[in-house]
Protein backbone atom coordinates (compact mmCIF):
# COMPACT_ATOMS: atom_id res chain seq x y z
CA UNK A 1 -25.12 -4.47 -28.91
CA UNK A 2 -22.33 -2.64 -27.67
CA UNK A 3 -23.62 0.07 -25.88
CA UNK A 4 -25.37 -2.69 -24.22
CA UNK A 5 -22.35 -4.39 -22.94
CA UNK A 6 -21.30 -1.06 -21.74
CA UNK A 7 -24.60 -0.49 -20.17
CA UNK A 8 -23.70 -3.80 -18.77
CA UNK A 9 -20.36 -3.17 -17.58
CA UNK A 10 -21.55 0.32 -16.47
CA UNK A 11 -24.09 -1.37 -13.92
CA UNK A 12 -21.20 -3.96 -12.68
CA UNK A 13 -18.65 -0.95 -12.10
CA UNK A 14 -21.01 1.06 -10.01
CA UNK A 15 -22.62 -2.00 -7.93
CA UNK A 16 -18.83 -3.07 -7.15
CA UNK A 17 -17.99 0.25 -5.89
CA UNK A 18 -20.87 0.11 -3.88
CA UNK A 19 -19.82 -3.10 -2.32
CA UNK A 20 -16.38 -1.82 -1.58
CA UNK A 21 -17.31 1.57 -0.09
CA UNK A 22 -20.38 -0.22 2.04
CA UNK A 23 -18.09 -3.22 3.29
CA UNK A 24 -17.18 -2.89 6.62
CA UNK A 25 -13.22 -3.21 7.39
CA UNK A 26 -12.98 -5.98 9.65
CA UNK A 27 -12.70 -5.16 12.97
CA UNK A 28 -11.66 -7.56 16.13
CA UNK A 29 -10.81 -6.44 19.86
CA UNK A 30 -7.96 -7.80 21.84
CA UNK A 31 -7.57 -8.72 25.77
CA UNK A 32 -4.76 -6.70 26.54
CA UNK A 33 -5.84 -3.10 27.43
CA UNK A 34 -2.19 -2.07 29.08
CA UNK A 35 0.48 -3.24 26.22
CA UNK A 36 0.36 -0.61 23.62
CA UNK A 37 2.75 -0.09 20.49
CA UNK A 38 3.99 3.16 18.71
CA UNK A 39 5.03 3.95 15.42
CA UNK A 40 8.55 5.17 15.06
CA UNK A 41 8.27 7.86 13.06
CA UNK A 42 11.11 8.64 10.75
CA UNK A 43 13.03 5.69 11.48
CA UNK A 44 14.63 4.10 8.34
CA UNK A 45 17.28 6.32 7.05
CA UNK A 46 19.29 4.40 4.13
CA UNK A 47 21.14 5.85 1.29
CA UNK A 48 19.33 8.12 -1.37
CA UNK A 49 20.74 5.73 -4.02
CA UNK A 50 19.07 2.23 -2.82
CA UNK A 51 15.87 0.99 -4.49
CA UNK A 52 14.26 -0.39 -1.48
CA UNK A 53 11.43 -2.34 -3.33
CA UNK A 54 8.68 -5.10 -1.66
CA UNK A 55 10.33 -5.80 2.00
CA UNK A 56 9.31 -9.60 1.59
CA UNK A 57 11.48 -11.08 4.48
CA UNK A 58 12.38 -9.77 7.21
CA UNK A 59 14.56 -10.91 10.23
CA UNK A 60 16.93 -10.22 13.23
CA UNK A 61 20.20 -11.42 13.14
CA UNK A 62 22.74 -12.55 15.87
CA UNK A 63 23.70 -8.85 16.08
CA UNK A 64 19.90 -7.57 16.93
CA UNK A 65 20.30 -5.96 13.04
CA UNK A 66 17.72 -6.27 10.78
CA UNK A 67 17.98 -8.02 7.67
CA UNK A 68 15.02 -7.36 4.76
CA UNK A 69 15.01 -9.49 1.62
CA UNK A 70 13.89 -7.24 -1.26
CA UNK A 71 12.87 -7.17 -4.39
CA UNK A 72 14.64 -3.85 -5.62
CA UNK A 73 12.85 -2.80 -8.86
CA UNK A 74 11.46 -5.89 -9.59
CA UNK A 75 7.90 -6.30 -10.04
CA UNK A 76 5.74 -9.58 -9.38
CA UNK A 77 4.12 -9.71 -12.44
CA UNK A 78 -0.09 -9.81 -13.02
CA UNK A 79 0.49 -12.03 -16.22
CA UNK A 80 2.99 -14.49 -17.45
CA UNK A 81 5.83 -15.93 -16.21
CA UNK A 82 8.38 -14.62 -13.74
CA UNK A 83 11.14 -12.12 -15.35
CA UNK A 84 14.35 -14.60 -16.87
CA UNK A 85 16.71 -12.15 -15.77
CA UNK A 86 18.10 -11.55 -11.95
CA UNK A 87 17.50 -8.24 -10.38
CA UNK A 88 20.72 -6.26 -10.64
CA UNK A 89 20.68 -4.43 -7.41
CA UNK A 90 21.43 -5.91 -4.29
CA UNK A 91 18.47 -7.63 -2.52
CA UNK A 92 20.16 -8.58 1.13
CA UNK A 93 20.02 -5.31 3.20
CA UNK A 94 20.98 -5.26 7.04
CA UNK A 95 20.26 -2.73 8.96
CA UNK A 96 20.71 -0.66 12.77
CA UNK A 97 17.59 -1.08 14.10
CA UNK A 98 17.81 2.05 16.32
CA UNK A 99 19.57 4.10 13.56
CA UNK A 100 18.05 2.40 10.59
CA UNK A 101 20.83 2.76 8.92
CA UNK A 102 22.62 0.56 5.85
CA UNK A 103 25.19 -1.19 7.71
CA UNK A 104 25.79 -3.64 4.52
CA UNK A 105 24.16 -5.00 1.49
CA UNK A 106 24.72 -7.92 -1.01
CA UNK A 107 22.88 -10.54 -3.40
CA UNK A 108 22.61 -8.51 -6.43
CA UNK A 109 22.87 -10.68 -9.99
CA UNK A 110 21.03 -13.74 -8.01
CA UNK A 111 17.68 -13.52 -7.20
CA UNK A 112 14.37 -13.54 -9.61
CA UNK A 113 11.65 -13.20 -6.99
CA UNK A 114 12.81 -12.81 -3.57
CA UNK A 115 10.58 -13.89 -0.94
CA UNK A 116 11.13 -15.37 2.46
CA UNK A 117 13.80 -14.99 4.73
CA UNK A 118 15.17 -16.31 8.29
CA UNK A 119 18.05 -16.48 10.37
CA UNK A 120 19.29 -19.30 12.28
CA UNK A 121 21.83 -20.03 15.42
CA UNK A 122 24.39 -19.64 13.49
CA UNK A 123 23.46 -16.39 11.84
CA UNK A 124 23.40 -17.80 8.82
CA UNK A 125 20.69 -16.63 6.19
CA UNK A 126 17.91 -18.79 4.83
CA UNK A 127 16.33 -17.44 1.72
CA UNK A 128 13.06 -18.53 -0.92
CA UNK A 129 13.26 -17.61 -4.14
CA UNK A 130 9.26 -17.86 -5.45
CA UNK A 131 10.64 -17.27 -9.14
CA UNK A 132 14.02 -19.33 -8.84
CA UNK A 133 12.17 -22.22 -7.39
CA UNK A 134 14.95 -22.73 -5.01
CA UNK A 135 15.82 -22.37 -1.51
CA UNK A 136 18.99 -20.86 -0.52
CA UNK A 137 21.31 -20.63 2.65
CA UNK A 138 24.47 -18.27 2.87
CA UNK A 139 26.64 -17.40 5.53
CA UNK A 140 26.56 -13.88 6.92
CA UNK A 141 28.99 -12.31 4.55
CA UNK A 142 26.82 -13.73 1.49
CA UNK A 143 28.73 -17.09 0.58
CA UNK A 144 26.47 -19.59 -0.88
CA UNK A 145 26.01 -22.73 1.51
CA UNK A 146 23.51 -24.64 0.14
CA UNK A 147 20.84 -24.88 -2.64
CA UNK A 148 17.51 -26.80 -2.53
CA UNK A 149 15.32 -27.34 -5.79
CA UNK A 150 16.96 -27.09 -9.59
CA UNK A 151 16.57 -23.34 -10.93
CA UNK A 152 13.66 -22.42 -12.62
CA UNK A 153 11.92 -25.82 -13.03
CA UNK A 154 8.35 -26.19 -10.54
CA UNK A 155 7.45 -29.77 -9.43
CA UNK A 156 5.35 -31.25 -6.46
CA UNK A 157 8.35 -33.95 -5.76
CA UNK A 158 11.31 -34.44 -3.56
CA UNK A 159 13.55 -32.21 -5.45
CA UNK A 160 11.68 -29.25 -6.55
CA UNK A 161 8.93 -26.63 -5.37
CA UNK A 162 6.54 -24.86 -7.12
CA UNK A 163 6.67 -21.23 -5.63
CA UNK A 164 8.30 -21.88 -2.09
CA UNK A 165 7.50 -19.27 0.23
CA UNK A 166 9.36 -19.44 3.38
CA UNK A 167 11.54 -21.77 5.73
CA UNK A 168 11.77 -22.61 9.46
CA UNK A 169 14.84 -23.87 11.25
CA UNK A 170 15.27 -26.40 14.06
CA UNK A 171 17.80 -26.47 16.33
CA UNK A 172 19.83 -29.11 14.95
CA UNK A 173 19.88 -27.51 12.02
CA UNK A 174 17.10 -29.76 10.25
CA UNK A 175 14.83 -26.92 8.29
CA UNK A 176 10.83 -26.77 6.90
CA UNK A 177 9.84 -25.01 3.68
CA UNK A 178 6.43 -23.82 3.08
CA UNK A 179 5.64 -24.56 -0.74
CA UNK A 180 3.62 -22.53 -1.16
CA UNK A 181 2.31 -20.74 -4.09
CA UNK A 182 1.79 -23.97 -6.16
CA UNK A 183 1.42 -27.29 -4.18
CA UNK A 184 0.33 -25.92 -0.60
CA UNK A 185 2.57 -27.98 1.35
CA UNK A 186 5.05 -28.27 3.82
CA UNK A 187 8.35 -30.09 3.41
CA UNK A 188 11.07 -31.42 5.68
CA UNK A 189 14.65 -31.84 5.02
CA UNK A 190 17.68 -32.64 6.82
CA UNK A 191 20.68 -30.53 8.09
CA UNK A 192 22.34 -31.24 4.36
CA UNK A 193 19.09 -30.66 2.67
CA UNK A 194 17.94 -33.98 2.13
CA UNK A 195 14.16 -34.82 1.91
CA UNK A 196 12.87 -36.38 5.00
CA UNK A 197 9.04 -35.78 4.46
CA UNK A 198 5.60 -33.95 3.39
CA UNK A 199 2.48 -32.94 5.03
CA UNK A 200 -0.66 -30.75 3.94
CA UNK A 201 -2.73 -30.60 0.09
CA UNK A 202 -4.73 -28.06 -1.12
CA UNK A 203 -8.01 -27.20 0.65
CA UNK A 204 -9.83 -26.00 3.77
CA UNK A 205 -9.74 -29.08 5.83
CA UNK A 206 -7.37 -29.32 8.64
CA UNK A 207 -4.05 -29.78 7.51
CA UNK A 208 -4.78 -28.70 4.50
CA UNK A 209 -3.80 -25.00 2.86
CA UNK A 210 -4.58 -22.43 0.58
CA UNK A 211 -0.87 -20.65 0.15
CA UNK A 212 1.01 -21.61 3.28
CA UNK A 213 2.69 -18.55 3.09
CA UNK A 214 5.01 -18.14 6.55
CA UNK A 215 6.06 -20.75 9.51
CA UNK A 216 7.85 -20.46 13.09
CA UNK A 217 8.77 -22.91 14.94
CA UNK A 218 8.36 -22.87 18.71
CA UNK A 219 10.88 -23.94 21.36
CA UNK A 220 9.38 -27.56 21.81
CA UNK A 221 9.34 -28.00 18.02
CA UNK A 222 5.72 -27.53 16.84
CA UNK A 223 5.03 -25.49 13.48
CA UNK A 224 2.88 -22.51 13.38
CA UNK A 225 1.82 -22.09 9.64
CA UNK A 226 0.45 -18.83 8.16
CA UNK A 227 -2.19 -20.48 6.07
CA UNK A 228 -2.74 -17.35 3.70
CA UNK A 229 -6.11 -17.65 2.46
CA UNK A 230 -7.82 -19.82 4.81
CA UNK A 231 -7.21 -16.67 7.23
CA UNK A 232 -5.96 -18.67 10.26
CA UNK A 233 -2.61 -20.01 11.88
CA UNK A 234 -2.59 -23.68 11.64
CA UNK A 235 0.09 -25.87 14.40
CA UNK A 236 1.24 -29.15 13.88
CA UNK A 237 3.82 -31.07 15.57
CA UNK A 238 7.76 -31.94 14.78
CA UNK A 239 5.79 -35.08 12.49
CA UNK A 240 3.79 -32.73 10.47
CA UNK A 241 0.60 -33.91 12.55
CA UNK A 242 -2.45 -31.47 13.22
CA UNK A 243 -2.59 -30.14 17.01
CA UNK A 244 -4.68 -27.20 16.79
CA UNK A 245 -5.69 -23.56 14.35
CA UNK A 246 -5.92 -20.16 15.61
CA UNK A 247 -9.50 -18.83 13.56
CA UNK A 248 -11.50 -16.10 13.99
CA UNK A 249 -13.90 -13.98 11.32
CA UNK A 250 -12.01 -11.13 12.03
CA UNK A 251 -8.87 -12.08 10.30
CA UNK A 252 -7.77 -11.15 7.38
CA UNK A 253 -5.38 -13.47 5.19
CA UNK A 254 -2.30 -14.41 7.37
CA UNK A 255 0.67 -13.48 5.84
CA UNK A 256 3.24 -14.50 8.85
CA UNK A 257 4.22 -15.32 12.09
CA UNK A 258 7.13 -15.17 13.93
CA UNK A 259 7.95 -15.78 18.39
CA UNK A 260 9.18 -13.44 20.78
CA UNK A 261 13.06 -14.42 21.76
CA UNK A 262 11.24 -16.16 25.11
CA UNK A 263 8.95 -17.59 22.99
CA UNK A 264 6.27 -16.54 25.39
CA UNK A 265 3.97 -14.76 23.03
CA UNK A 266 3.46 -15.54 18.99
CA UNK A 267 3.12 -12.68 16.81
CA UNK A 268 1.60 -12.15 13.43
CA UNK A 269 0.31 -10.28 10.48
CA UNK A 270 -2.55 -10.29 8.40
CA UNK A 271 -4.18 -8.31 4.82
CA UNK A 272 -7.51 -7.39 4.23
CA UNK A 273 -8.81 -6.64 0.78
CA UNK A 274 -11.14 -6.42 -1.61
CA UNK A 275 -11.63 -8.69 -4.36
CA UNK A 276 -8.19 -8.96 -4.06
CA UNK A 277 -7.85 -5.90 -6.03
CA UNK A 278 -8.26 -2.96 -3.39
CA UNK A 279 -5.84 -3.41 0.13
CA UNK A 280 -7.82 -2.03 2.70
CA UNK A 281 -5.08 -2.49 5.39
CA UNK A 282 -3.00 -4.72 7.40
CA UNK A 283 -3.51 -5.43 11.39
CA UNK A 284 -0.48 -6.75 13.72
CA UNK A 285 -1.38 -9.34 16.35
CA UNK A 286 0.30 -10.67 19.73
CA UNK A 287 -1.27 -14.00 20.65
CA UNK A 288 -0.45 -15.83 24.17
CA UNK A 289 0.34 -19.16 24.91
CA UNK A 290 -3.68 -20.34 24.42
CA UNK A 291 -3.93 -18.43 20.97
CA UNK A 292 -6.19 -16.01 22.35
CA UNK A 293 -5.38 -12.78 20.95
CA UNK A 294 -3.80 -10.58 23.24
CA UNK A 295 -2.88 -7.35 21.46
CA UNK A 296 -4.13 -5.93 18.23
CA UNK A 297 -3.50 -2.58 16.21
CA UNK A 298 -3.30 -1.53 12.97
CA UNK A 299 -6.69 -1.16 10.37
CA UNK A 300 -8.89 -2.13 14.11
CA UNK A 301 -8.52 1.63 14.68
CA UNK A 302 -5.27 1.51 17.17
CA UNK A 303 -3.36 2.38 14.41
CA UNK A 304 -4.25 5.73 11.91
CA UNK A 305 -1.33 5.00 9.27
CA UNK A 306 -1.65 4.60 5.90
CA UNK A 307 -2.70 1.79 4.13
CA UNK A 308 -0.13 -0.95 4.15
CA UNK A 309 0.16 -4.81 3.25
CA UNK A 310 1.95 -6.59 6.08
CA UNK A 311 4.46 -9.32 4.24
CA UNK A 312 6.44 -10.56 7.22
CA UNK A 313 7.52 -9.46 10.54
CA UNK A 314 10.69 -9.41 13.29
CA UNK A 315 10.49 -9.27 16.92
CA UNK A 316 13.76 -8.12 18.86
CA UNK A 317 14.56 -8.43 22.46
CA UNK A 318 12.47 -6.05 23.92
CA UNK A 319 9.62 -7.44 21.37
CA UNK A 320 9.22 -4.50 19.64
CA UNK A 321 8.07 -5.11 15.88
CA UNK A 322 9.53 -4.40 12.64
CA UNK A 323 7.16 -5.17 9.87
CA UNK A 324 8.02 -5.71 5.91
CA UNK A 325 5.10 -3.31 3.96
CA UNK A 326 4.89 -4.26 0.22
CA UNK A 327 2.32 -1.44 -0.47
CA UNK A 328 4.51 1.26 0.24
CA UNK A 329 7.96 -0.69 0.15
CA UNK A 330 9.17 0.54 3.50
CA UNK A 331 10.14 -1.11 6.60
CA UNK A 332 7.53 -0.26 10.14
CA UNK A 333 8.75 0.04 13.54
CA UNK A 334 6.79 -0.38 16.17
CA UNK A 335 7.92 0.08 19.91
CA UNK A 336 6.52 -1.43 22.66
CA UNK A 337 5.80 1.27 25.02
CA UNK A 338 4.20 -0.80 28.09
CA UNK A 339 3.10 -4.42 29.41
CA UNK A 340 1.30 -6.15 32.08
């Protein structure tokens, strides 16, 4: 009997290997042939002492600095529940980004599972916490503003998430939260955090997500939702209602997206695996105003790095691209070297 069940699993192991070596990386072409980005090779230079672990937010500040949300040495882990304990080293890092060097860091003795991150007007710093079950907003120097959720405790109802993933600010300081892991929804709250309303369930429907897992917001107010697994880029308006997807069978899951300061072009990342247990590479996209896609590079073969997981992106004023890579816990630069 049991060398039969390793006969068994024998046969399994060597026809799944044979998938994964015979699948074909998905490939997609883009309309742009003239804009073209470059790696920046060598670019991030911080101290020999920081832990940079998984680069899960990323974002520009008022400054044009980067600022990464990290998890250190913490480790998202396969089974059981999220660590009890906060990550000891600091998590907030902000960075030149011609230099990349440490300008400052903070938030160690806080955070369980960092995860999303944004910066609005104000330069204030909006983060998810995906094992805190809380959203958080701090000033630039790191003093706490506000908290949404209760620590620790999931819930599908006004006043907790279950695994919120990222946040989007308006302009009057009114503020979405993609939640996310658990309940695959999107929630609304005011300027002082207080629940306004909820869109989106679980499923492949319009309007409905598996793992909305980023959002932007453009200048008129419509939400652009990385909706992970479904592999697309769902929009709805300021009132949570469906306007139109970005799809195509060339995507892999969409992990975020984030606009151009002129808010001209959208931008976005996906990840391609296998079985979700093999990463087989990450591709960068540039989509104009009609969602067609205008630039591509990365595992499409414009791009011969190694093989990385895209988390979440930043686009500075000359739109080059900074780009959060969990696989190898580093942060990509990417400079625009031409455009139409």
């Amino acid at each position: 009997m049991l060398k039969k069940i390793i006969y068994i699993l024998f046969v399994v192991g060597g026809i799944l290997l044979a998938v994964y070596f015979l699948q074909p990386v998905k490939k997609g072409s883009a309309l742009d042939g003239i804009t073209k980005y470059e790696i920046v090779e060598d670019w991030l230079h911080l101290p020999a002492g920081l832990v940079l672990g998984n680069p899960t937010g990323i974002a520009l500040d008022a400054d044009q600095h980067i600022v990464v949300f990290h998890r250190a040495d913490r480790r998202w882990p396969l089974v059981g529940p999220m660590p009890g304990t906060p990550i000891q080293h600091t998590t907030i890092l902000v960075i030149h980004k011609e230099t990349g060097e440490l300008i400052k860091s903070w938030g160690a003795n806080i955070f369980i599972m960092p995860h999303g991150l944004k910066v609005d007007k104000e330069n204030n710093i909006w983060l998810t916490d995906v094992g805190l079950q809380q959203v958080f907003k701090f000033d630039p120097d790191g003093k706490l503003l506000m908290t949404v959720g209760e620590a620790r405790i999931a819930g599908n109802d006004r006043t907790h998430f279950d695994m919120p993933t990222d946040i989007a600010i308006e302009a009057d300081g009114s503020f979405y939260v993609s939640d996310g892991y658990g309940n695959s929804r999107i929630v609304k709250f005011s300027p002082a955090g207080k629940y306004l309303f909820e869109f989106g369930k679980k499923g492949t429907g319009t309007g409905e997500f598996e793992i909305p897992h980023g959002i932007s917001l453009d200048s008129t107010g419509n939400l652009y939702v990385a909706d992970r697994e479904n592999e697309r880029i769902q929009v709805f308006d300021s009132l949570g209602k469906f306007k139109t997807q970005y799809a195509n069978e060339s995507f892999g899951a969409i992990c975020a997206v984030a606009f151009d300061k002129h808010q001209s072009k959208l931008f976005a990342v996906d990840e391609y695996n296998f079985l979700k247990l093999r990463h087989r590479g990450s591709d960068i996209f540039v989509f104009d105003k009609k969602g067609k896609v205008q630039t591509r590079f990365g595992r499409s073969g414009d791009y011969t790095g190694p093989v990385c997981w895209y988390h979440d992106l930043a686009i500075d004023e000359e739109e080059n691209i900074f780009v959060g890579d969990i696989l190898n816990n580093t942060i990509v630069k990417f400079k625009k070297q031409s455009s139409k």
